[in-house]
Protein backbone atom coordinates (compact mmCIF):
# COMPACT_ATOMS: atom_id res chain seq x y z
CA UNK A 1 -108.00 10.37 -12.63
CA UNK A 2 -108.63 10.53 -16.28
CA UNK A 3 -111.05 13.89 -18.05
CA UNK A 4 -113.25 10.85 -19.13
CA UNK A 5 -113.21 9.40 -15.29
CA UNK A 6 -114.04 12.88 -14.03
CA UNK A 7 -116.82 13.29 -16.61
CA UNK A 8 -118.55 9.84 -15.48
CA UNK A 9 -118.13 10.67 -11.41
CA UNK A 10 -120.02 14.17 -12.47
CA UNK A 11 -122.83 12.68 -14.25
CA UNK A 12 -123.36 10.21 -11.63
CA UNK A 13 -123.57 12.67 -8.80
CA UNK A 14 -126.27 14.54 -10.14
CA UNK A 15 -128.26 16.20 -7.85
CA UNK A 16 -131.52 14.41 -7.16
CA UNK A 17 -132.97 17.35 -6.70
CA UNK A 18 -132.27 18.78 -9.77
CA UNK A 19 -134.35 15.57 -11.59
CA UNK A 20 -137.49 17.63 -11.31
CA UNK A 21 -139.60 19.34 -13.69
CA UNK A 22 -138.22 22.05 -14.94
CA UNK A 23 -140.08 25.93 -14.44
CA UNK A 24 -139.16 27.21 -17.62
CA UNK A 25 -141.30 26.45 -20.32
CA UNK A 26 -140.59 22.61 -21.61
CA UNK A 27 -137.08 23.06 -20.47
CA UNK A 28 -135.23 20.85 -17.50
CA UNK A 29 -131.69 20.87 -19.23
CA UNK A 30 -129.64 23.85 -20.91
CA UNK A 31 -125.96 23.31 -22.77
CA UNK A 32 -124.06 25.85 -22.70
CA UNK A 33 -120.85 27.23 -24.83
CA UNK A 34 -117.85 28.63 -23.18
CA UNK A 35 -115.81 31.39 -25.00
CA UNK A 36 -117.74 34.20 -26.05
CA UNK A 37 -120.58 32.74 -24.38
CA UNK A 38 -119.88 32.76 -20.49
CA UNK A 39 -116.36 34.17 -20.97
CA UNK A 40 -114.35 36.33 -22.78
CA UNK A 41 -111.13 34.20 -22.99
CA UNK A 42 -109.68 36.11 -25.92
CA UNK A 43 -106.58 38.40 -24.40
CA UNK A 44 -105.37 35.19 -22.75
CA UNK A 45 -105.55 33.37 -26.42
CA UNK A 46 -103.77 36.38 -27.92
CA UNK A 47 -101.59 35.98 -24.91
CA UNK A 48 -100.50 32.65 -25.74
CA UNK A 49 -100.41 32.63 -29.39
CA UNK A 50 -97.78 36.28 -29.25
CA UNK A 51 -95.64 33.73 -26.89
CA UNK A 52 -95.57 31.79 -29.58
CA UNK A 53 -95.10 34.14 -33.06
CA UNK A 54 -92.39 36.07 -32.11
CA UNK A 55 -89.72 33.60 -31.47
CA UNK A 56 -90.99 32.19 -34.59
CA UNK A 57 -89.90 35.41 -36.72
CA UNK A 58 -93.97 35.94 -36.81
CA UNK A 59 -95.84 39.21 -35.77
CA UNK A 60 -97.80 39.38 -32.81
CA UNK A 61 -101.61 39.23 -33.69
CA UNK A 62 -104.20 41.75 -31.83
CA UNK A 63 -107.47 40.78 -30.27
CA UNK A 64 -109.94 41.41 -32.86
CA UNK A 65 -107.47 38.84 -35.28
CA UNK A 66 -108.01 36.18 -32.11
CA UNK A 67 -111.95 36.67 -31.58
CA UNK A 68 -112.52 35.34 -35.01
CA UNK A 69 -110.16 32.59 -35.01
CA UNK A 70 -111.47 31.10 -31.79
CA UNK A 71 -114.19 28.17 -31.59
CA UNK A 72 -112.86 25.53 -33.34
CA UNK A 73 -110.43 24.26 -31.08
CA UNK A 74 -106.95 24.59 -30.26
CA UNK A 75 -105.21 22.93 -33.53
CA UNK A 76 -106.94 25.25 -35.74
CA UNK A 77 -106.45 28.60 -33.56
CA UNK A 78 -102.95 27.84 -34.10
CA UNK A 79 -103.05 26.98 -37.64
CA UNK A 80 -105.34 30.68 -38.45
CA UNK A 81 -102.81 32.47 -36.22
CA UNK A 82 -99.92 30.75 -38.86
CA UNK A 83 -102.25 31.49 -41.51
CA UNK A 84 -102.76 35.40 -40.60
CA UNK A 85 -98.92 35.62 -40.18
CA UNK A 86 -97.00 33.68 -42.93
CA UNK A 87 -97.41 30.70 -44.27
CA UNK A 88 -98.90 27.27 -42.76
CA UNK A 89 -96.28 24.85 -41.38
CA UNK A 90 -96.31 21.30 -42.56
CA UNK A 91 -99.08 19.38 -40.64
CA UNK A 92 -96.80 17.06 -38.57
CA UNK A 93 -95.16 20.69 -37.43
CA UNK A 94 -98.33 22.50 -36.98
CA UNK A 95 -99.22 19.42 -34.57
CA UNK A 96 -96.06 20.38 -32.52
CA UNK A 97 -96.65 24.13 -32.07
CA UNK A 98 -100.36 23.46 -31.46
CA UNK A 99 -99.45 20.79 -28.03
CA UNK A 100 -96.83 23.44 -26.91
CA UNK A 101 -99.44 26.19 -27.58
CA UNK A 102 -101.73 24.24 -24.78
CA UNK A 103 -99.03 23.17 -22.27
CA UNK A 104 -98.05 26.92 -22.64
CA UNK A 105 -101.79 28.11 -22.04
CA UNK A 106 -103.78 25.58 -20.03
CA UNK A 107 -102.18 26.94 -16.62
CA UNK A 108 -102.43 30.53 -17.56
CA UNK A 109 -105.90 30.27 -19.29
CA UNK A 110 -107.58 32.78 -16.63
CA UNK A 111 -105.01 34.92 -16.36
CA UNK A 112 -106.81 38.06 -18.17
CA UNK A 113 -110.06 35.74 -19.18
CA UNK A 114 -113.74 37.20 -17.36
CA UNK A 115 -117.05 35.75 -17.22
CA UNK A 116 -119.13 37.98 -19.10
CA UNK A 117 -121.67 40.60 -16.84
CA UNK A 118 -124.51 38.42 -15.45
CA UNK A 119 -123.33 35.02 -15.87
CA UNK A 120 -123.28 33.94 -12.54
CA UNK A 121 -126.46 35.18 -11.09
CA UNK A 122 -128.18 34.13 -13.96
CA UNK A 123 -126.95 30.46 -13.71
CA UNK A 124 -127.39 30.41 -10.10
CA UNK A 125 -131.22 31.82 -10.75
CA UNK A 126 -131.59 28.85 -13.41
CA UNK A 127 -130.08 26.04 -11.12
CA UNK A 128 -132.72 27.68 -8.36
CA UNK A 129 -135.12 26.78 -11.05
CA UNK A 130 -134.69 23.14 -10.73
CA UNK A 131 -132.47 22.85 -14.57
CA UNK A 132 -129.58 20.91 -15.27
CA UNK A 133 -126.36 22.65 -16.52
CA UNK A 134 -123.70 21.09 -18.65
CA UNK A 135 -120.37 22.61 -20.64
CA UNK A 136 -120.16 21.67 -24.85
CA UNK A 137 -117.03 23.31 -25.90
CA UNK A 138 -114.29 22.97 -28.30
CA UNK A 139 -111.57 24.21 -25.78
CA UNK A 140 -109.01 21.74 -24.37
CA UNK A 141 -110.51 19.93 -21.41
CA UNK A 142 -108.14 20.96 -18.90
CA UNK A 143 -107.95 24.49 -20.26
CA UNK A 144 -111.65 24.47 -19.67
CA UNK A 145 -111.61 23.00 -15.88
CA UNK A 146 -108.74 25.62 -15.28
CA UNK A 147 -111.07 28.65 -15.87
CA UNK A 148 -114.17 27.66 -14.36
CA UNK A 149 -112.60 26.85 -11.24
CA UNK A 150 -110.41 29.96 -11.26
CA UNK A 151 -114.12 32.13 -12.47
CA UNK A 152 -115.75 30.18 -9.81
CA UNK A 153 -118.02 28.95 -12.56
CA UNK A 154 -117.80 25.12 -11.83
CA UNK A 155 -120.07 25.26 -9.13
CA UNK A 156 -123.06 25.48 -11.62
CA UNK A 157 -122.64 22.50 -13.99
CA UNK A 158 -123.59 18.73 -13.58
CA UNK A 159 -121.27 18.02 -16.91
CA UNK A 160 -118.57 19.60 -18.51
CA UNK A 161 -117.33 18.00 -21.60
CA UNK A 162 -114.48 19.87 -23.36
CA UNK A 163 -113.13 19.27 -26.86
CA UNK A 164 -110.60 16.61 -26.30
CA UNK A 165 -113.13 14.36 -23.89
CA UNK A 166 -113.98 12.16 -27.21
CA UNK A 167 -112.01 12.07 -29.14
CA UNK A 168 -111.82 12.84 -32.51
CA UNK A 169 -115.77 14.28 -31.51
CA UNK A 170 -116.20 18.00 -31.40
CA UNK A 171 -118.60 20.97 -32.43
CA UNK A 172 -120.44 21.08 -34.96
CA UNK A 173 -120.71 17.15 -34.52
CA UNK A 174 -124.09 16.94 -33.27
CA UNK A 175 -122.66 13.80 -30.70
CA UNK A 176 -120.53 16.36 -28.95
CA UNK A 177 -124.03 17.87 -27.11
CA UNK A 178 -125.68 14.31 -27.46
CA UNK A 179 -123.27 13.28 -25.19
CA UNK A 180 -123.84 16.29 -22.74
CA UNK A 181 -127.67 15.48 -23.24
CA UNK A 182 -127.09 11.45 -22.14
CA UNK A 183 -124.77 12.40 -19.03
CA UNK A 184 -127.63 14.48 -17.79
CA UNK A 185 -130.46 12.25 -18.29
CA UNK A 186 -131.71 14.83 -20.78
CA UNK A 187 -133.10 14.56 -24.33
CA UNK A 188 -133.55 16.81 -26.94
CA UNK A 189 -137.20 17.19 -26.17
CA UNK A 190 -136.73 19.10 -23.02
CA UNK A 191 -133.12 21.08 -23.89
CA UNK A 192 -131.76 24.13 -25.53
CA UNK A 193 -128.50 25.46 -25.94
CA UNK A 194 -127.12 28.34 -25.11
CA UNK A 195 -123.95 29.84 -27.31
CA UNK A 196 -122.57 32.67 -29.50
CA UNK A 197 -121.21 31.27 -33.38
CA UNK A 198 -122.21 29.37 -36.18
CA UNK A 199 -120.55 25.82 -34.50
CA UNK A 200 -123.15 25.74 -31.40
CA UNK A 201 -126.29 26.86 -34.41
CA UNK A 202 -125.18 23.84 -36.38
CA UNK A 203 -124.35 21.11 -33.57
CA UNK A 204 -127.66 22.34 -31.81
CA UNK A 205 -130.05 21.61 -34.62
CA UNK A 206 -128.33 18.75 -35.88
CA UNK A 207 -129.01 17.41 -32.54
CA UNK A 208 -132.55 18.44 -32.14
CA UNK A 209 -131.87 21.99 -30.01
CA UNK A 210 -132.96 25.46 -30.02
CA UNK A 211 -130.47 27.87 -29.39
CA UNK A 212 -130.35 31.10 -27.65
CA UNK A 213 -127.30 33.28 -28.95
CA UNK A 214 -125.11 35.69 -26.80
CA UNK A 215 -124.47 38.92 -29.07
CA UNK A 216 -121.53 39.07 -27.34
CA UNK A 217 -119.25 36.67 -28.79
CA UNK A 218 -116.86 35.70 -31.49
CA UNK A 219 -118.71 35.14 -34.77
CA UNK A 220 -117.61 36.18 -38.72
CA UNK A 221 -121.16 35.98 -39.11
CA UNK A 222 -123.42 38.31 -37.94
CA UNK A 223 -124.77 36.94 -34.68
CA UNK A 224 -128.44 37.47 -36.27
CA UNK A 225 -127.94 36.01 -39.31
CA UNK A 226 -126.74 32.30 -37.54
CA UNK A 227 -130.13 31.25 -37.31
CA UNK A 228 -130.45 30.46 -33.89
CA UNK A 229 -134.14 30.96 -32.80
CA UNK A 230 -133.19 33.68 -30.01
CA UNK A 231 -130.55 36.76 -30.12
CA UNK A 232 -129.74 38.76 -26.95
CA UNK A 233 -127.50 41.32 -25.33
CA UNK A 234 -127.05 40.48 -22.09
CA UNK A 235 -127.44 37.07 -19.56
CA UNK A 236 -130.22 39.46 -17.42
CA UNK A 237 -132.59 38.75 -20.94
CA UNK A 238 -131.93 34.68 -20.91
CA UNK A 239 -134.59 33.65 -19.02
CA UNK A 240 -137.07 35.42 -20.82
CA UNK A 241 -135.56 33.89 -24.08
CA UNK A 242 -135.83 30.36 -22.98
CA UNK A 243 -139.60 30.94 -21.24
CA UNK A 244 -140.14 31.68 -25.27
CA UNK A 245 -138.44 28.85 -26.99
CA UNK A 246 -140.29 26.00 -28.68
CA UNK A 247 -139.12 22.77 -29.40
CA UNK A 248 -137.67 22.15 -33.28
């Protein structure tokens, strides 16, 4: 089975009972980002990429160099990590290391990655709540799959759409979370999104969404200078956050 097969099976076994009218504010859907939103994947990142530097006659690079190359997707984690180290490669060599970089990672993705404090019970309180959950990330499909199942995060969403399930379609294209929005029987009207950078800000308003920002995450930006409409510290403040939001 194909990630685009397993993408159409979950949107058509939505729960009915999740179809109702949702108890916060206007809100019956929520998108949400993965790292440095519900996880903190970046020691398995700088895991991977220090496999792949040294035997390249590159440094290693620390954790603080990986938070603020991640979000973009794999190709151009490996080209900053190049970048930060020595020069580029050529692009048709850059492709190369950045395929091996995910075979190498995908099945040791959640090795050292956590879900941030309060992620579960707050998505368990908000699919209590009647609301539809989905995934809109820029990490490898599989990669993605891999650590929800291992964080026992799955359980919670009715889509998960990673950044290689269309292709050449990723954050901050707006049709990356239109396409969450349509496999959930959602619209803009009624859905917010939930992340931590400047990618989620700018693929959320393009496609009609507030956003609610972790202060948590990986940003170059400072978090409250994104222009999202919410900032907060920690998942136990979400609900509150989205009770507040207003539709663009």
């Amino acid at each position: 089975m194909s990630q685009h097969d397993e993408y159409c099976i979950i949107r058509m076994n939505l729960d009915p009972k999740q179809m109702t009218e949702a108890k916060i504010g206007h809100l019956s859907a929520l998108i949400f980002d993965l790292d440095g939103t519900l996880i903190d994947s970046a020691p398995d990142l700088q895991a991977a990429a220090n496999r792949m530097l040294p035997p390249l006659g590159r440094r290693e690079v620390d954790v603080k160099e990986i938070q603020l190359m991640i979000g973009d997707g794999v190709p151009k984690l490996v080209e900053r990590c190049f970048a930060a180290t020595g020069d580029i490669p050529p692009a048709d060599e850059l492709a190369e290391h950045a395929a091996k970089f995910t075979k190498d990672y995908e099945p040791r993705s959640a090795e050292l990655t956590v879900a941030f404090d309060g992620s579960h019970a707050v998505l368990q309180k908000l699919k209590d709540r009647g609301l539809k959950l989905s995934i809109c990330t820029n990490k490898p499909y599989g990669a993605t799959m891999q650590i929800l199942k291992s964080l026992e995060l799955a359980q919670y969403f009715d889509v998960v759409i990673g950044g290689d399930t269309l292709p050449g379609i990723k954050k901050p294209d707006p049709r990356h979370l239109i396409a969450a929005l349509e496999a959930m029987d959602a619209s803009s009207a009624d859905s917010a999104m939930v992340g931590d950078n400047q990618n989620d800000v700018n693929a959320a308003h393009a496609a009609g969404l507030p956003v609610v920002l972790l202060s948590h995450g990986y940003t170059k930006t400072p978090v409250t200078e994104l222009g999202g409409e919410a900032v907060i510290d920690h998942f136990d403040d979400l609900e509150a956050s989205l009770e507040a939001l207003n539709p663009l």
